[in-house]
C-alpha atoms as a PDB file:
ATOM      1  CA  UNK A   1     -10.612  -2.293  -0.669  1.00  0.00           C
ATOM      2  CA  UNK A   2      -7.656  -3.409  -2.250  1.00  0.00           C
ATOM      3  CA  UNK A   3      -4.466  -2.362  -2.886  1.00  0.00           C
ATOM      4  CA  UNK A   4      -1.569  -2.715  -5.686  1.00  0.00           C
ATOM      5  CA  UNK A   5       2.036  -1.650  -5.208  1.00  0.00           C
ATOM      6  CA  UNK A   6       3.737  -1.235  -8.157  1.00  0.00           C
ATOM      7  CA  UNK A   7       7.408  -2.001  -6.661  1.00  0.00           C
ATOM      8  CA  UNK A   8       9.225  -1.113 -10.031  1.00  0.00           C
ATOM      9  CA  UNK A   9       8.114   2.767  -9.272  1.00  0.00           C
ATOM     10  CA  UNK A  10       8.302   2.961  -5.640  1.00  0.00           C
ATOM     11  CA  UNK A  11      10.821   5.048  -4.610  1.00  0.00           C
ATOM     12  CA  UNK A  12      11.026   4.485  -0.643  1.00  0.00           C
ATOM     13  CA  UNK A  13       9.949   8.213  -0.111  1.00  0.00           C
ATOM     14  CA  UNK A  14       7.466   6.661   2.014  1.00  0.00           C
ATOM     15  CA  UNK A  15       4.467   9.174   2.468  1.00  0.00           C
ATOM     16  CA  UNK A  16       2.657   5.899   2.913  1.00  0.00           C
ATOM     17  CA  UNK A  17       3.955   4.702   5.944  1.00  0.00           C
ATOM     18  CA  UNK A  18       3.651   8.345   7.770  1.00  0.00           C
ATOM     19  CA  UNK A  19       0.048   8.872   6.719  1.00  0.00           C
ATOM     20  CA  UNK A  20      -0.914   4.861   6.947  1.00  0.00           C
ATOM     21  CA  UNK A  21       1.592   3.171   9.255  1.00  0.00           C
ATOM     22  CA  UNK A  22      -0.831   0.281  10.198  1.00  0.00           C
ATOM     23  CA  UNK A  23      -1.039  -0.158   6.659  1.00  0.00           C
ATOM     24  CA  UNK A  24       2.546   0.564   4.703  1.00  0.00           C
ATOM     25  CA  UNK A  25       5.843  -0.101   5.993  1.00  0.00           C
ATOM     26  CA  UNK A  26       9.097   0.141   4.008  1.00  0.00           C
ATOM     27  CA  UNK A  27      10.279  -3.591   3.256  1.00  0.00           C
ATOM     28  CA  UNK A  28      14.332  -4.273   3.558  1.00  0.00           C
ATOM     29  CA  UNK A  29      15.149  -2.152  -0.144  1.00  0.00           C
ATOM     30  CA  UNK A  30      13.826   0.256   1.194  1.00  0.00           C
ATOM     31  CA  UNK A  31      10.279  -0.666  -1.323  1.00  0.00           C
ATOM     32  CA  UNK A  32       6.606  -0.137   0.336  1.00  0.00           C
ATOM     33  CA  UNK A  33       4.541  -2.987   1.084  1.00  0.00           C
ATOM     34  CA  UNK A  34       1.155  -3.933   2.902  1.00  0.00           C
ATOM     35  CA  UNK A  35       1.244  -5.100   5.891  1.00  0.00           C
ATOM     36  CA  UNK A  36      -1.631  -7.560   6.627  1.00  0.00           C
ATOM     37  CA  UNK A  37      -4.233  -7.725   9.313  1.00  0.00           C
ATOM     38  CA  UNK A  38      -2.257  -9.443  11.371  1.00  0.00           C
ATOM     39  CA  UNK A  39       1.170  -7.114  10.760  1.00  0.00           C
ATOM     40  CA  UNK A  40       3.182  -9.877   9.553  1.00  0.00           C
ATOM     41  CA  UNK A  41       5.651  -9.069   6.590  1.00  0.00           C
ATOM     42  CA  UNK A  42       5.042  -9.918   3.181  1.00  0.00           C
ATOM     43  CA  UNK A  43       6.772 -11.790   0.696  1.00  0.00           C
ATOM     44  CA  UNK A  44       7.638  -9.277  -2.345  1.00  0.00           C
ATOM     45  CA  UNK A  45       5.186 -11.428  -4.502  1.00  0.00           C
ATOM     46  CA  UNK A  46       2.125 -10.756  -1.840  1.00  0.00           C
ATOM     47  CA  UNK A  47       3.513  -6.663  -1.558  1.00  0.00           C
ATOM     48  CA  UNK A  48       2.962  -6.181  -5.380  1.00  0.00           C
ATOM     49  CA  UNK A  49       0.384  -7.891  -5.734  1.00  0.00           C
ATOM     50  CA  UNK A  50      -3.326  -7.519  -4.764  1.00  0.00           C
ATOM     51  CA  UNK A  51      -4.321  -6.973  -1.131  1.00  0.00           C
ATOM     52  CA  UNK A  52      -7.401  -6.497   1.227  1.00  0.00           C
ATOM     53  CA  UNK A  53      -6.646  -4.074   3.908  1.00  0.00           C
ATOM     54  CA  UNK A  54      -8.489  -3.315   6.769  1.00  0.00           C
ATOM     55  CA  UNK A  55      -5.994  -1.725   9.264  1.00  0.00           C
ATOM     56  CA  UNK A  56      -6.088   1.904   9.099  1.00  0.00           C
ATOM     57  CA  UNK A  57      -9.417   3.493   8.119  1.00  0.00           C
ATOM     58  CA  UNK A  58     -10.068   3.932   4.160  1.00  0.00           C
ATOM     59  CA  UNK A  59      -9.710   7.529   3.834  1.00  0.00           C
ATOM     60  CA  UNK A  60      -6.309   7.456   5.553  1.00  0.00           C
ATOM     61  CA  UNK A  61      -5.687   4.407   3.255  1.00  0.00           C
ATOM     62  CA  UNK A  62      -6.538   6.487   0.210  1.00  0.00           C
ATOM     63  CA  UNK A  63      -4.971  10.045   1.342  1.00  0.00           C
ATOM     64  CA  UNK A  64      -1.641   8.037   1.530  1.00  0.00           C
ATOM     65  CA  UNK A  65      -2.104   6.448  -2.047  1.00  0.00           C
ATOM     66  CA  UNK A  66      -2.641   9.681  -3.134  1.00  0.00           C
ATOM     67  CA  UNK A  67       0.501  11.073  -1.751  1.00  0.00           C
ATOM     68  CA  UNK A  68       2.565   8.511  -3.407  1.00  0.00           C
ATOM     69  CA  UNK A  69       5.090  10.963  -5.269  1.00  0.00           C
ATOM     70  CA  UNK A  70       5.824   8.024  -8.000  1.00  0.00           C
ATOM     71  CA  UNK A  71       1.683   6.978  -8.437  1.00  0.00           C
ATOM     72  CA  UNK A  72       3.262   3.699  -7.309  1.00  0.00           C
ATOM     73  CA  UNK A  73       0.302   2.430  -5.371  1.00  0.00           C
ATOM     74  CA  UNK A  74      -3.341   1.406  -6.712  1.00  0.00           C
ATOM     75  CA  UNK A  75      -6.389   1.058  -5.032  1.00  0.00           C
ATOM     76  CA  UNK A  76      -9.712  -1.092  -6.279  1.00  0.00           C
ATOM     77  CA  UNK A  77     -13.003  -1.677  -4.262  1.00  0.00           C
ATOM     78  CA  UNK A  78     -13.901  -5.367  -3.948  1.00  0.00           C
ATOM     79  CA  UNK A  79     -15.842  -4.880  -7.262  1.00  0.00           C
ATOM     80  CA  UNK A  80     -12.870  -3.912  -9.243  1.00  0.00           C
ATOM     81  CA  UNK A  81     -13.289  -0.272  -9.537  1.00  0.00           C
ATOM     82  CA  UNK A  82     -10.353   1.958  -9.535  1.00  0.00           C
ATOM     83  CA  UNK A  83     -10.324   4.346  -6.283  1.00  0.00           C
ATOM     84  CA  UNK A  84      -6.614   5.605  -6.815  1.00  0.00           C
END
């Protein structure tokens, strides 16, 4: 799976990071990012763009994209395929 945030409409309400902590964290303005497999921090160019995540399970990973009040975060299987 990967995964798009869309900085420019995250709002920090972070949904994300309660439902998928392993794989959102709020980044220092308060924006959501990924956090990789190895939880090291992003740069704001790796956050927004695309991702493969394989830290919390995908249906946690989706459920929190789907909570996203602003729609600020994508998700694609490998193949391209919009999930969220």
């Amino acid at each position: 799976m990967k995964i798009v945030v869309d900085r420019m409409k995250c709002i920090g309400a972070a949904p994300c990071v309660v439902i998928a902590a392993r794989t959102f964290q709020l980044d220092a303005e308060g924006k959501a990012e990924v956090i990789d497999v190895d939880r090291k921090q992003q740069t704001v160019e790796e956050s927004s763009g695309v991702v493969t995540v394989h830290n919390d399970a995908r249906e946690i990973v989706i459920e929190a994209a789907r909570s996203c009040p602003t729609n600020a975060i994508s998700l694609f299987e490998d193949d391209g395929t919009r999930i969220v």
